[in-house]
PDB file of N, CA and C in Angstrom:
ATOM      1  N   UNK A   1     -23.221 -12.174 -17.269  1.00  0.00           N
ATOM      2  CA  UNK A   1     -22.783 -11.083 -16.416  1.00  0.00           C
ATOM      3  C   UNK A   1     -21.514 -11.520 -15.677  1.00  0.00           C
ATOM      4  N   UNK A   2     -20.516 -10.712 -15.753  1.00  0.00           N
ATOM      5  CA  UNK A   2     -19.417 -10.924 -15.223  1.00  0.00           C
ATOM      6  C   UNK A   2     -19.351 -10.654 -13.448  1.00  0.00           C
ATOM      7  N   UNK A   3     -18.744 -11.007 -12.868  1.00  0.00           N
ATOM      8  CA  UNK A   3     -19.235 -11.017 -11.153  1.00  0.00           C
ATOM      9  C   UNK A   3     -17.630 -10.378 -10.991  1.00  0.00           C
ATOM     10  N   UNK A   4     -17.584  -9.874  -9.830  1.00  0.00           N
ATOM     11  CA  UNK A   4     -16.336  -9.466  -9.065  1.00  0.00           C
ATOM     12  C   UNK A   4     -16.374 -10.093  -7.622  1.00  0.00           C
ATOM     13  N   UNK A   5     -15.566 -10.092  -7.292  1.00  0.00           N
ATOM     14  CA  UNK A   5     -15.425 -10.894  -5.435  1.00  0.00           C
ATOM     15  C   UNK A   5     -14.804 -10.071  -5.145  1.00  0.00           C
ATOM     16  N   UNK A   6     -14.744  -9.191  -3.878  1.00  0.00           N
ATOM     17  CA  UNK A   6     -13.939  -8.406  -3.396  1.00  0.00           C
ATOM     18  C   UNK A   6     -14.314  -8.569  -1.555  1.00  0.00           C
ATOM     19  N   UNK A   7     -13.102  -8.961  -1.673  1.00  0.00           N
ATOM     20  CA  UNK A   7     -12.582  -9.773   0.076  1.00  0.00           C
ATOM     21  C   UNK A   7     -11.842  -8.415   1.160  1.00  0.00           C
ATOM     22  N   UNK A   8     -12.127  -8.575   2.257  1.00  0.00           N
ATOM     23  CA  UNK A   8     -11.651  -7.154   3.089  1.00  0.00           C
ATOM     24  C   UNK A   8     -11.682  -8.027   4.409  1.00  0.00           C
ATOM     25  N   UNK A   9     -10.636  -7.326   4.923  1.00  0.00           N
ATOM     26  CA  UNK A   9     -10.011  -7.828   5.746  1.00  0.00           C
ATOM     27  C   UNK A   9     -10.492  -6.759   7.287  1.00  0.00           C
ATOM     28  N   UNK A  10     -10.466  -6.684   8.237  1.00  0.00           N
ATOM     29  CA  UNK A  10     -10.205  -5.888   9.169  1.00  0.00           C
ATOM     30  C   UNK A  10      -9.164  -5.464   9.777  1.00  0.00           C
ATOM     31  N   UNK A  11      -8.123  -4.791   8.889  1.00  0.00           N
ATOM     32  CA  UNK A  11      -7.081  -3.851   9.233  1.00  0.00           C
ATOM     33  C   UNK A  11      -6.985  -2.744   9.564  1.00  0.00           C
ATOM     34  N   UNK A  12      -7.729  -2.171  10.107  1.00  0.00           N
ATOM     35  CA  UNK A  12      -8.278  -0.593  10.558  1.00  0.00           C
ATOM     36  C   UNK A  12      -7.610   0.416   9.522  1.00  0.00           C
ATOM     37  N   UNK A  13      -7.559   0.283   8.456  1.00  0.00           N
ATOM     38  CA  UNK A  13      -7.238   0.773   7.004  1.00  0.00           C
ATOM     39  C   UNK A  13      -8.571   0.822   6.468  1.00  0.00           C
ATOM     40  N   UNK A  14      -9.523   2.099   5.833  1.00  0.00           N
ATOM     41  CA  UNK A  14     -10.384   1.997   5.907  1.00  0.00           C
ATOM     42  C   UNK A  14     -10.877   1.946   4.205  1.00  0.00           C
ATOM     43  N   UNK A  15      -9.326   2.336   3.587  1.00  0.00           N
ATOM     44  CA  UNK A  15      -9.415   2.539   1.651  1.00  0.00           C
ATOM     45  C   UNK A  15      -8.897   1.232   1.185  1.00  0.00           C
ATOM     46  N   UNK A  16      -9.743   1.151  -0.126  1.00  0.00           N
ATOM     47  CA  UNK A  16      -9.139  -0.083  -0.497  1.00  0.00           C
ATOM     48  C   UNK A  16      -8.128   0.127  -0.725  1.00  0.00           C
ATOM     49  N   UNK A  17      -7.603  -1.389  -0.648  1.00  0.00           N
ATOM     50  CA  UNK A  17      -6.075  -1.229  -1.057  1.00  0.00           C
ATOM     51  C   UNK A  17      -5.779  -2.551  -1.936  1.00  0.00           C
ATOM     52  N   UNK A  18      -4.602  -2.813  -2.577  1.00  0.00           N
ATOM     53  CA  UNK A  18      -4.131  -3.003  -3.684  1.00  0.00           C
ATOM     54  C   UNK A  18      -2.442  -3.926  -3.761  1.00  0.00           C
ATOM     55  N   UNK A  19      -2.777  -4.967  -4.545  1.00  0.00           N
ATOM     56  CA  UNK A  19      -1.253  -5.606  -4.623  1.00  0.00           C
ATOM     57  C   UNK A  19      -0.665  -5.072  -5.406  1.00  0.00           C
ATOM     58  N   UNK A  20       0.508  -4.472  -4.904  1.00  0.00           N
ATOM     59  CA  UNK A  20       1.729  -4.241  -5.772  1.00  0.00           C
ATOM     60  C   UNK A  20       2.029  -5.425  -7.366  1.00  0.00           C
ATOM     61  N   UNK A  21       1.903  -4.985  -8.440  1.00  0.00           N
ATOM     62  CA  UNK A  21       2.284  -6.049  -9.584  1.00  0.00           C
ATOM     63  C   UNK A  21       4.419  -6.791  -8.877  1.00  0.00           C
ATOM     64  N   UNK A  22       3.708  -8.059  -8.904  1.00  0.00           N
ATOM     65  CA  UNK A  22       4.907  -8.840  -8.697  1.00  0.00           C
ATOM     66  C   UNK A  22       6.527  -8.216  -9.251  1.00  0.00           C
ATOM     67  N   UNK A  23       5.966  -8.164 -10.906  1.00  0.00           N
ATOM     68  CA  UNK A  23       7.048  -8.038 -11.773  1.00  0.00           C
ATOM     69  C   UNK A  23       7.684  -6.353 -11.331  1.00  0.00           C
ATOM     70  N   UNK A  24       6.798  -5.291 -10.774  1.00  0.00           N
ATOM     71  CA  UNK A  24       7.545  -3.535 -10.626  1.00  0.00           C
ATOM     72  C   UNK A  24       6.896  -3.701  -9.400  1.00  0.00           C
ATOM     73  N   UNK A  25       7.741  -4.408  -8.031  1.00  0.00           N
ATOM     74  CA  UNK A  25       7.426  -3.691  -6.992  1.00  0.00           C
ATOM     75  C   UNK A  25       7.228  -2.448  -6.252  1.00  0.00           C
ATOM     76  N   UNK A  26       6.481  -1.987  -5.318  1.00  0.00           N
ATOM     77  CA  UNK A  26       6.970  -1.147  -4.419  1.00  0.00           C
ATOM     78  C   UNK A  26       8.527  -1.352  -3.427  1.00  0.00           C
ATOM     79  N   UNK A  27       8.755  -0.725  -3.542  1.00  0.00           N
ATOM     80  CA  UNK A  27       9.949  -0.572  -2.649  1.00  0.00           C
ATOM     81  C   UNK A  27      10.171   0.497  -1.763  1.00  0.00           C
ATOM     82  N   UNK A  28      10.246   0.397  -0.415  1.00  0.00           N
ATOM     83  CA  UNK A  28      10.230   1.145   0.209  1.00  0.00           C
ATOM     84  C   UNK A  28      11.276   1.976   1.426  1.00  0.00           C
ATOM     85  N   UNK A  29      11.528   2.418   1.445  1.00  0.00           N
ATOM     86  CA  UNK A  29      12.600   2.749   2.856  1.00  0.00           C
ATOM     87  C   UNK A  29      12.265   3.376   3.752  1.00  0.00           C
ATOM     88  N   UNK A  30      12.006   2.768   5.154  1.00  0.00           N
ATOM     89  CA  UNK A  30      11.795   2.761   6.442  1.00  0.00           C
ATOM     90  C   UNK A  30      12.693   2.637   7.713  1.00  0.00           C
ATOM     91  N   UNK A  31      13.082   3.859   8.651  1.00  0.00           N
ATOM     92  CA  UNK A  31      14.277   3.555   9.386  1.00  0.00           C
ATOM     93  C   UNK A  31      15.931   3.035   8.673  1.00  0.00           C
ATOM     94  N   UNK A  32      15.793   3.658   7.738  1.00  0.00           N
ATOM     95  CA  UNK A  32      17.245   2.989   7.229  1.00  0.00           C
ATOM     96  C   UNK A  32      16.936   1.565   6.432  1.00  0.00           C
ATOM     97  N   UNK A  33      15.818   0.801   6.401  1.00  0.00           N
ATOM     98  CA  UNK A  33      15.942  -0.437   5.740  1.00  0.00           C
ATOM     99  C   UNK A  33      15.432  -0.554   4.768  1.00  0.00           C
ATOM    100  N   UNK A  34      14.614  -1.450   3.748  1.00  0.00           N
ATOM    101  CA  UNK A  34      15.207  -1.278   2.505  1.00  0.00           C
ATOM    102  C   UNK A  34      13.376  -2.234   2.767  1.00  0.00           C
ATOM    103  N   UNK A  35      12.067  -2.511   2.344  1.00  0.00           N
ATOM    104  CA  UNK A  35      11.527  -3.478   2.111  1.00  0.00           C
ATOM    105  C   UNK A  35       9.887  -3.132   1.486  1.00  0.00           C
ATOM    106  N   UNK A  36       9.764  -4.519   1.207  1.00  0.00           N
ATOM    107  CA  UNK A  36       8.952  -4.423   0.038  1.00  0.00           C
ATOM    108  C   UNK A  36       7.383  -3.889   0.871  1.00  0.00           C
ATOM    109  N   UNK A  37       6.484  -3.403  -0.058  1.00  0.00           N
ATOM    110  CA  UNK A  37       4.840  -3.096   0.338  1.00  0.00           C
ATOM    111  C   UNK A  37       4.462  -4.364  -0.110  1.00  0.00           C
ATOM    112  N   UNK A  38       3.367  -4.841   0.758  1.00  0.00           N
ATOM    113  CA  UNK A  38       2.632  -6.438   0.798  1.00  0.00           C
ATOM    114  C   UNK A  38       1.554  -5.588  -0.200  1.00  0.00           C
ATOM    115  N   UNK A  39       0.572  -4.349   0.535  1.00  0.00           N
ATOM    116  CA  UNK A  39      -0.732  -3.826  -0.278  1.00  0.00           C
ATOM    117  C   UNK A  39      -0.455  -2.487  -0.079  1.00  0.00           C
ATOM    118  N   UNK A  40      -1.288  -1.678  -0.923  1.00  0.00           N
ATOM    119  CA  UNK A  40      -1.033   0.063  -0.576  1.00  0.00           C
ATOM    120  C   UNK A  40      -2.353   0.232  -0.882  1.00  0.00           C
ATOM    121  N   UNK A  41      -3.054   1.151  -0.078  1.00  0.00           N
ATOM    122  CA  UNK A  41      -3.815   2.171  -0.306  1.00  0.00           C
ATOM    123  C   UNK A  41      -3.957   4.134  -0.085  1.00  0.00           C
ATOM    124  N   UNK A  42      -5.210   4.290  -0.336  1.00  0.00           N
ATOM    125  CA  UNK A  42      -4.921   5.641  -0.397  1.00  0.00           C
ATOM    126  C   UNK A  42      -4.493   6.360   1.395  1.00  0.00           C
ATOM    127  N   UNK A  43      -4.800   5.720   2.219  1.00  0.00           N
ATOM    128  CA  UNK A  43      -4.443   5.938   3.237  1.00  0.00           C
ATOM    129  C   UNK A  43      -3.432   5.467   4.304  1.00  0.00           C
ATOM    130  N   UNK A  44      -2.806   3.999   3.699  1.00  0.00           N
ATOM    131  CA  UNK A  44      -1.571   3.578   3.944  1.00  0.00           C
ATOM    132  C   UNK A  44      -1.390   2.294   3.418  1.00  0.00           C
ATOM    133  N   UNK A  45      -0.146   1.194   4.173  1.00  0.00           N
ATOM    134  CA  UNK A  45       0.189   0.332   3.664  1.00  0.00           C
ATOM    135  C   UNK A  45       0.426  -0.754   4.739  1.00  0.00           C
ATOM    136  N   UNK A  46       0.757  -1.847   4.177  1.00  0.00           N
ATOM    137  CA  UNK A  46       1.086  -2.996   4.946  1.00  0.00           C
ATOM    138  C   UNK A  46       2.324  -3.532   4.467  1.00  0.00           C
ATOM    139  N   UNK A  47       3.108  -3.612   5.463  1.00  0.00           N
ATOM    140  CA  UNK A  47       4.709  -4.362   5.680  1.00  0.00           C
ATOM    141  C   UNK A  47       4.825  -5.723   6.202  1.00  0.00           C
ATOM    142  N   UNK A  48       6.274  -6.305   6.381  1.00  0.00           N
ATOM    143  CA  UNK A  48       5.659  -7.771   7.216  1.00  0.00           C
ATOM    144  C   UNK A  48       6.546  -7.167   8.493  1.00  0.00           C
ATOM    145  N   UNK A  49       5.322  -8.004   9.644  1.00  0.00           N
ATOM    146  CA  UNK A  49       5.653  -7.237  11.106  1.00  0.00           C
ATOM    147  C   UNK A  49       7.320  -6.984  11.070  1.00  0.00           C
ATOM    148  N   UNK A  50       8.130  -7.825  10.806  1.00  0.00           N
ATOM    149  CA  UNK A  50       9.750  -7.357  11.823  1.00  0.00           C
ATOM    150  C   UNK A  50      10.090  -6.484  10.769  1.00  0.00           C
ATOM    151  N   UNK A  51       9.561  -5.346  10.156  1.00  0.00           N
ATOM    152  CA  UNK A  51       9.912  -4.517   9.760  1.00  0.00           C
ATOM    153  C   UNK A  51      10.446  -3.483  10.562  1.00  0.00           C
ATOM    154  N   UNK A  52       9.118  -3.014  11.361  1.00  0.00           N
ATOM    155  CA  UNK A  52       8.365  -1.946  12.162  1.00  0.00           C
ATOM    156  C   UNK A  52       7.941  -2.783  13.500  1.00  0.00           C
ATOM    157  N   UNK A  53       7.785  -1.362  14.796  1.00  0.00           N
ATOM    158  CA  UNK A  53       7.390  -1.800  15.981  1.00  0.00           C
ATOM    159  C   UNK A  53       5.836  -1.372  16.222  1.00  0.00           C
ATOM    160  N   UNK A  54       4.839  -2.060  16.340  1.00  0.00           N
ATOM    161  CA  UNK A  54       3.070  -1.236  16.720  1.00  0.00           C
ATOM    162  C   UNK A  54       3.582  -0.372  17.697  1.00  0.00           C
ATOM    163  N   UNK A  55       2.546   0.565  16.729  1.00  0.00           N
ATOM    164  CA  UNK A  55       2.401   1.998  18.276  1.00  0.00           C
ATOM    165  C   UNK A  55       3.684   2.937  17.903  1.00  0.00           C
ATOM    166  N   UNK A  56       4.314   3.140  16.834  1.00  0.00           N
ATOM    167  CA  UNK A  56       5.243   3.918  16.399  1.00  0.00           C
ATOM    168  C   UNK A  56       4.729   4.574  15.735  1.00  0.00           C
ATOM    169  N   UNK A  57       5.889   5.939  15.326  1.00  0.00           N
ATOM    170  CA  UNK A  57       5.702   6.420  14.008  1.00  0.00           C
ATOM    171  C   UNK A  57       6.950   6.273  13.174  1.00  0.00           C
ATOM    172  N   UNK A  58       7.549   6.199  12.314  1.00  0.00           N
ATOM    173  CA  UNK A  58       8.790   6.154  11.058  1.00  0.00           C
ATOM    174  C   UNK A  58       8.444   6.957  10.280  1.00  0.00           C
ATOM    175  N   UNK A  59       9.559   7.651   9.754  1.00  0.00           N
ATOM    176  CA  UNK A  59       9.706   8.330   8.566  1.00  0.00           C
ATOM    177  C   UNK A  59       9.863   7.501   7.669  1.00  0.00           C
ATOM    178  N   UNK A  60       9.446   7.272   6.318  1.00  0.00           N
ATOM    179  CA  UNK A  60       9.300   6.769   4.958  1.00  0.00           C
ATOM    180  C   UNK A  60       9.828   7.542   3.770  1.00  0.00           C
ATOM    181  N   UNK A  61       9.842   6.875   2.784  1.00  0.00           N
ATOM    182  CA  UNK A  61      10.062   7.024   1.794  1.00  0.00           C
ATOM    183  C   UNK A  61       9.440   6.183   0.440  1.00  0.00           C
ATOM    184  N   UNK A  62       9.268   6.643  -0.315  1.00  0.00           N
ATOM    185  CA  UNK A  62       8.684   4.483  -1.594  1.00  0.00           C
ATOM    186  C   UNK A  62       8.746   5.544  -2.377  1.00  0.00           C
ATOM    187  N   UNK A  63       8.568   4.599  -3.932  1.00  0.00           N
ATOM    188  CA  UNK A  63       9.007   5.274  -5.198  1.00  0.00           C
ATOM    189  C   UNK A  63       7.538   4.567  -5.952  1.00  0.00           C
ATOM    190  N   UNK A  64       6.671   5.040  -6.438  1.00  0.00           N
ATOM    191  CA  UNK A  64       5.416   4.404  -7.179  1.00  0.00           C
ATOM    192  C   UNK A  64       5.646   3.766  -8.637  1.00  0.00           C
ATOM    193  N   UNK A  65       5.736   2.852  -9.287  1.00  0.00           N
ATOM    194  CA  UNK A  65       5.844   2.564 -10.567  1.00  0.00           C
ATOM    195  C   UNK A  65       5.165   3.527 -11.410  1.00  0.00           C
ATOM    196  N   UNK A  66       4.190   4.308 -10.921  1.00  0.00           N
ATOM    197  CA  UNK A  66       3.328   5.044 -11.899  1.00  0.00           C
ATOM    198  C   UNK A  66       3.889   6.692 -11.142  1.00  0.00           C
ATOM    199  N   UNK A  67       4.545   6.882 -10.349  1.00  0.00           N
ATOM    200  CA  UNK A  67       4.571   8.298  -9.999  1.00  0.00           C
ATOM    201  C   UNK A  67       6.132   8.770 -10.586  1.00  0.00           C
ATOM    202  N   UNK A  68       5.807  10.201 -10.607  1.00  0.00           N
ATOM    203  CA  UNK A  68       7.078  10.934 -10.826  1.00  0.00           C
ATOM    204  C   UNK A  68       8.320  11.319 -10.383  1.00  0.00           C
ATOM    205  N   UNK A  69       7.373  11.293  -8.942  1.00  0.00           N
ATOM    206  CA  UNK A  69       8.554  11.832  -7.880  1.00  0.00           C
ATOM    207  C   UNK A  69       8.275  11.103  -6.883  1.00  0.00           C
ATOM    208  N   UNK A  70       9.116  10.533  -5.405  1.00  0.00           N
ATOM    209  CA  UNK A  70       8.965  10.072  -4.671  1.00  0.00           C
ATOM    210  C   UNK A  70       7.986  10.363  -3.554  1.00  0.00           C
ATOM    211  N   UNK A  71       7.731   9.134  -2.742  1.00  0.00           N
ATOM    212  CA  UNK A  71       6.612   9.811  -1.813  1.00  0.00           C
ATOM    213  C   UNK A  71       7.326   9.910  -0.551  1.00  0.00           C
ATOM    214  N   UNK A  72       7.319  10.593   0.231  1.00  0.00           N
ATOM    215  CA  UNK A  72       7.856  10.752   1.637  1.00  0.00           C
ATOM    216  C   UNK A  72       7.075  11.432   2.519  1.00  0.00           C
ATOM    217  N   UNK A  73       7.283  10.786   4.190  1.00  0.00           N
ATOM    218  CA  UNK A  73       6.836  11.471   5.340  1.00  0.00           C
ATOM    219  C   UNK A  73       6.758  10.167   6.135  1.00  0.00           C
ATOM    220  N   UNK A  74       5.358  10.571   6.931  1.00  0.00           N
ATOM    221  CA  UNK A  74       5.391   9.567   8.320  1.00  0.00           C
ATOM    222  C   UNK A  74       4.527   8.805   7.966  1.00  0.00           C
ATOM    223  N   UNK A  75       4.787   7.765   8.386  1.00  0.00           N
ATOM    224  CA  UNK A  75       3.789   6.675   8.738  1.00  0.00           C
ATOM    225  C   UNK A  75       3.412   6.421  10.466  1.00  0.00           C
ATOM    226  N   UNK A  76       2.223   6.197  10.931  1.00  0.00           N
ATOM    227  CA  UNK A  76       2.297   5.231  12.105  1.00  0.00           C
ATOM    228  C   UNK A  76       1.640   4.025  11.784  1.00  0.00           C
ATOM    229  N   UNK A  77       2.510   3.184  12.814  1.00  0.00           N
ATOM    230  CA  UNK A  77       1.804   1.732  12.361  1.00  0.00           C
ATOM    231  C   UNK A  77       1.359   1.730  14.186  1.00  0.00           C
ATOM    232  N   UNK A  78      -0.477   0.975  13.233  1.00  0.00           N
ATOM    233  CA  UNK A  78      -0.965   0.144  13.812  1.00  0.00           C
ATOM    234  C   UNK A  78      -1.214  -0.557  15.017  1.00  0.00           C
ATOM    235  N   UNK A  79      -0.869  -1.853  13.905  1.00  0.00           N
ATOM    236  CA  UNK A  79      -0.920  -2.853  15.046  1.00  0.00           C
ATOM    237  C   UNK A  79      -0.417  -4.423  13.845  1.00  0.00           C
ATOM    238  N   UNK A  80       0.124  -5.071  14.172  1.00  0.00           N
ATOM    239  CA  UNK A  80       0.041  -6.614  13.249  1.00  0.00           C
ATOM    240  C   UNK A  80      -1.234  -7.079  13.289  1.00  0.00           C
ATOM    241  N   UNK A  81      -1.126  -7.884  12.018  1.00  0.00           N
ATOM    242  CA  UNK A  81      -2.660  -8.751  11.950  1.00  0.00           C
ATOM    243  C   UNK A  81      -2.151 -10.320  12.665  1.00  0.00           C
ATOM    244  N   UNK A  82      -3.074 -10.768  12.303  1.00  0.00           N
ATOM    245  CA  UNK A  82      -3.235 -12.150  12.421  1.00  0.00           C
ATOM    246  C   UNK A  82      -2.250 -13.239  11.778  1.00  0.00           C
ATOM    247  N   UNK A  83      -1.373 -12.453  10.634  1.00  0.00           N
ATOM    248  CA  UNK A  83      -0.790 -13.433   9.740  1.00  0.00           C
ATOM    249  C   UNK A  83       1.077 -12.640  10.384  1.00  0.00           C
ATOM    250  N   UNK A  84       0.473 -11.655  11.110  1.00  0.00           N
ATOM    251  CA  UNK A  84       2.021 -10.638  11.429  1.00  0.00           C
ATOM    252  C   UNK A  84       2.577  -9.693  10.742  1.00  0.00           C
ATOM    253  N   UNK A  85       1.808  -9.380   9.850  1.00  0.00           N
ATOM    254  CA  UNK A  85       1.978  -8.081   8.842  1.00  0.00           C
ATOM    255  C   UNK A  85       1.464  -6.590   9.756  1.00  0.00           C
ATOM    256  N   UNK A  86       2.361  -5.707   9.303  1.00  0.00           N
ATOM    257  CA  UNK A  86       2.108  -4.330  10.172  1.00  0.00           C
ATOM    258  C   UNK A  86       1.443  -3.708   8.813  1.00  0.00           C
ATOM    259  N   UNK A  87      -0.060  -3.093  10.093  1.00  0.00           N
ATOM    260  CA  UNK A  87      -0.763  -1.946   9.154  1.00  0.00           C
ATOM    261  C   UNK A  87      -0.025  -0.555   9.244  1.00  0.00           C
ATOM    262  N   UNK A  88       0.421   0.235   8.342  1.00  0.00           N
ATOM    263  CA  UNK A  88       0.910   1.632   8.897  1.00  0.00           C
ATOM    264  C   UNK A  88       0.070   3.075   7.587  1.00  0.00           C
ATOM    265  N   UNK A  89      -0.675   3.598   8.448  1.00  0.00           N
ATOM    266  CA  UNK A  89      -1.197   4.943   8.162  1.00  0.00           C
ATOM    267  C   UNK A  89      -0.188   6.015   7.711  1.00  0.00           C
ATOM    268  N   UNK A  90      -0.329   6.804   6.375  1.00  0.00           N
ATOM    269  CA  UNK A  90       0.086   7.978   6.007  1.00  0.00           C
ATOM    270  C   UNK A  90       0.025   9.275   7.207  1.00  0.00           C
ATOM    271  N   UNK A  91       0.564   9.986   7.667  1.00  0.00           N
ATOM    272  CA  UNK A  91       0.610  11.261   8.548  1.00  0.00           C
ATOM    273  C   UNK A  91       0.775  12.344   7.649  1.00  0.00           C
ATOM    274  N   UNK A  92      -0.130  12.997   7.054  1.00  0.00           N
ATOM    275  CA  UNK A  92      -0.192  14.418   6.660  1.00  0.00           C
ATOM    276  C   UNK A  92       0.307  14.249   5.439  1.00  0.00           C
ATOM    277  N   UNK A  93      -0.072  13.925   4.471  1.00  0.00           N
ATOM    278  CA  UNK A  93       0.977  13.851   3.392  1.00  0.00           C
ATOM    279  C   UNK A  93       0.474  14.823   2.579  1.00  0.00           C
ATOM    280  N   UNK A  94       1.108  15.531   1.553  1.00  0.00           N
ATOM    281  CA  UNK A  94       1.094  16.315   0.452  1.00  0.00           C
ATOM    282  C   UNK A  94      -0.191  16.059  -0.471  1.00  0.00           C
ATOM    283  N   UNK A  95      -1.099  17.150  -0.955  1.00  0.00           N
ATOM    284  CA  UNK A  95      -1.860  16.706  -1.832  1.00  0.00           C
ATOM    285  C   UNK A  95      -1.699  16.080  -3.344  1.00  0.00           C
ATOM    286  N   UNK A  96      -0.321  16.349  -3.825  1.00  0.00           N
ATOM    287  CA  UNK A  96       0.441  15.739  -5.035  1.00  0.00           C
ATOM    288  C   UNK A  96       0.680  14.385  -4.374  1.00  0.00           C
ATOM    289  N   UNK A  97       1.173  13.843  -3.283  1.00  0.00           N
ATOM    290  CA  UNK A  97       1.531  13.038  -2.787  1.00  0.00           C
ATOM    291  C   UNK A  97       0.320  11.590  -2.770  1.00  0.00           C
ATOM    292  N   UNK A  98      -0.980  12.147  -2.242  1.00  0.00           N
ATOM    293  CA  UNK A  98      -2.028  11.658  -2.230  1.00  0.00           C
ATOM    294  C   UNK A  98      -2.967  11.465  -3.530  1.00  0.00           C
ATOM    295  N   UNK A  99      -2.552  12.211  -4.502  1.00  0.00           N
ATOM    296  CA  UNK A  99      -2.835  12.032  -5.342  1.00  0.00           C
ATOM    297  C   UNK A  99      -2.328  11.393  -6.281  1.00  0.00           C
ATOM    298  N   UNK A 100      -0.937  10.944  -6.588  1.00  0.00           N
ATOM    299  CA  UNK A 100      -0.135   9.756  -6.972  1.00  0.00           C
ATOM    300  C   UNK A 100      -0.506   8.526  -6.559  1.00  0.00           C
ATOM    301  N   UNK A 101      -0.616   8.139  -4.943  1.00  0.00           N
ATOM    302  CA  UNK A 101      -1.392   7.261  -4.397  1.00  0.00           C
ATOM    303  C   UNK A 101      -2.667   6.771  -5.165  1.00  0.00           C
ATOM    304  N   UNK A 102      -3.377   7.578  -4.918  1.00  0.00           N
ATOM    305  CA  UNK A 102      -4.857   7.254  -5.623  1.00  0.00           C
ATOM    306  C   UNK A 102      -4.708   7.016  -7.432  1.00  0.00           C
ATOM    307  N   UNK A 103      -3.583   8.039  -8.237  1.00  0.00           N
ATOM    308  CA  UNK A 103      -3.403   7.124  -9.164  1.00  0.00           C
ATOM    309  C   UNK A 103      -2.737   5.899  -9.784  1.00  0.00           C
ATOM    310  N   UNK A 104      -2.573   5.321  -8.925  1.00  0.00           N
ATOM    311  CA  UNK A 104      -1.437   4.161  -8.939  1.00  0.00           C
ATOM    312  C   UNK A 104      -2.585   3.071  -8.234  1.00  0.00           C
ATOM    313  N   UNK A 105      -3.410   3.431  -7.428  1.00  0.00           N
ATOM    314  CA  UNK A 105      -4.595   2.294  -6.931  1.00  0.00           C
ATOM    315  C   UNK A 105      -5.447   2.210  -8.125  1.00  0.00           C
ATOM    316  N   UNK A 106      -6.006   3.007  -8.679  1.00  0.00           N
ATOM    317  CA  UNK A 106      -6.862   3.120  -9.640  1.00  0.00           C
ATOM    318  C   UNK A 106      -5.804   2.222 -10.764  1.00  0.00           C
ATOM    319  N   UNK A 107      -4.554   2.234 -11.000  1.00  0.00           N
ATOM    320  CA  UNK A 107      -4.166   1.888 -12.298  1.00  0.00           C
ATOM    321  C   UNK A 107      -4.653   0.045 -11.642  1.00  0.00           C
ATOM    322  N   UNK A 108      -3.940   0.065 -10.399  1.00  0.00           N
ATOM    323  CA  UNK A 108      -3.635  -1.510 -10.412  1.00  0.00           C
ATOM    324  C   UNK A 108      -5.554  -1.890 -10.613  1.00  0.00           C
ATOM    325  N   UNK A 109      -6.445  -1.406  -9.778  1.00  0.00           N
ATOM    326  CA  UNK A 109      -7.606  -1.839  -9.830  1.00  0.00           C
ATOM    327  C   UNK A 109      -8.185  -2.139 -11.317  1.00  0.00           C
ATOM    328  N   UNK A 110      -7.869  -1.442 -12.015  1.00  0.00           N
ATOM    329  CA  UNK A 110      -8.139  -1.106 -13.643  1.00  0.00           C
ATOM    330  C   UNK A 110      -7.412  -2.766 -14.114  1.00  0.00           C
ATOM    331  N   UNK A 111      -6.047  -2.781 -13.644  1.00  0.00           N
ATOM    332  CA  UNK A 111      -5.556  -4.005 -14.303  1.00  0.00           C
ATOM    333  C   UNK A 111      -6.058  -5.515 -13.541  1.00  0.00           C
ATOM    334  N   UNK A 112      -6.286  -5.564 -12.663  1.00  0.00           N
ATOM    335  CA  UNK A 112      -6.899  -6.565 -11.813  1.00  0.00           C
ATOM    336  C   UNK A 112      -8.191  -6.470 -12.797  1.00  0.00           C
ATOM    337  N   UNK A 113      -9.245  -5.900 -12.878  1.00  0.00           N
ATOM    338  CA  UNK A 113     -10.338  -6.223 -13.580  1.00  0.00           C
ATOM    339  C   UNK A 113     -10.039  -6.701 -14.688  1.00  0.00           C
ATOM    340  N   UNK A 114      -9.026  -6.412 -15.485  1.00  0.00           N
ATOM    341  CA  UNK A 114      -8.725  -6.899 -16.874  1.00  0.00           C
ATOM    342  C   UNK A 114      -8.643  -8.146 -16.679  1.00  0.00           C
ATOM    343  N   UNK A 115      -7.780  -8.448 -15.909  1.00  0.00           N
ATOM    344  CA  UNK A 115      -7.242  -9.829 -15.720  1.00  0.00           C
ATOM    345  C   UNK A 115      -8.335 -11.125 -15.709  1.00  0.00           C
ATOM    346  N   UNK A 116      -9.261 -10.535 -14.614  1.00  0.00           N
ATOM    347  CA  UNK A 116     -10.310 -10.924 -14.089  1.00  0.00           C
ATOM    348  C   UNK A 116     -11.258 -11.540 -15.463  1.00  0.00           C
ATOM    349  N   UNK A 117     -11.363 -10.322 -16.309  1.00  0.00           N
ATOM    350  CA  UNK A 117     -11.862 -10.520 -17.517  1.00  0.00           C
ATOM    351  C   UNK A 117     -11.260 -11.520 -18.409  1.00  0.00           C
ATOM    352  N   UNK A 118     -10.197 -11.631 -18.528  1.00  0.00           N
ATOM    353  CA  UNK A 118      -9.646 -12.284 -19.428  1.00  0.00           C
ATOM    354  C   UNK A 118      -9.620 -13.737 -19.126  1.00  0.00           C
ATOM    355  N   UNK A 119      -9.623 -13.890 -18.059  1.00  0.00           N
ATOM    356  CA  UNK A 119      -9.488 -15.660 -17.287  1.00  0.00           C
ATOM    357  C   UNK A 119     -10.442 -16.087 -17.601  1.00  0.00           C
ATOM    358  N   UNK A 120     -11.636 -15.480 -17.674  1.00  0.00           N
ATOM    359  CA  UNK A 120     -13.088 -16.295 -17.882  1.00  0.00           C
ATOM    360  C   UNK A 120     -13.255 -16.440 -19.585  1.00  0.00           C
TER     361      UNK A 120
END
């Protein structure tokens, strides 16, 4: 029987979430700047803190390796963790919007299990 480990953190992010594949990042634009997603889920993402200020909101933008069209709107972030990465929550987003999300978690989750599989 094959086992899975699945580790969670307490980021007041309550969906799983997901590493961006190294090789087709996320990329994102926030306030004018230009930077990468650490994890994404269906309800938001994590940046590294000197991105963003806690207790804000920003307008966004990111482009999904698996989506068609771009995603845009608000985020608020959080708060930093422990390591200094900012959690930031989706604000109202589009149901096409949310639904790109969720298929782009599902793809990476799908490929993480493969992987998983294949190492053993």
């Amino acid at each position: 029987m094959n086992d899975i480990t699945i580790q969670t953190t307490n980021s007041g992010r309550t969906a799983y979430q997901v590493v961006p594949d190294p090789d087709d990042p996320i990329i994102l634009q926030i306030e004018g700047k230009l930077s990468r997603v650490l994890d994404i889920s269906a309800n938001g993402f994590t940046l590294p803190g000197d991105v963003v200020a806690p207790g804000r909101r920003y307008p966004f933008s990111l482009d999904l390796p698996t989506g068609q069209v771009p995603i845009a709107g608000y985020v608020d972030v959080l708060s930093e963790d422990d390591s200094g990465q900012a959690q930031c929550l989706f604000v109202n987003l589009a149901s096409e919007e949310v639904e790109s999300i969720h298929r782009y978690v599902l793809i990476r989750q799908k490929e993480a299990i493969r992987s998983l599989r294949t190492q053993r």
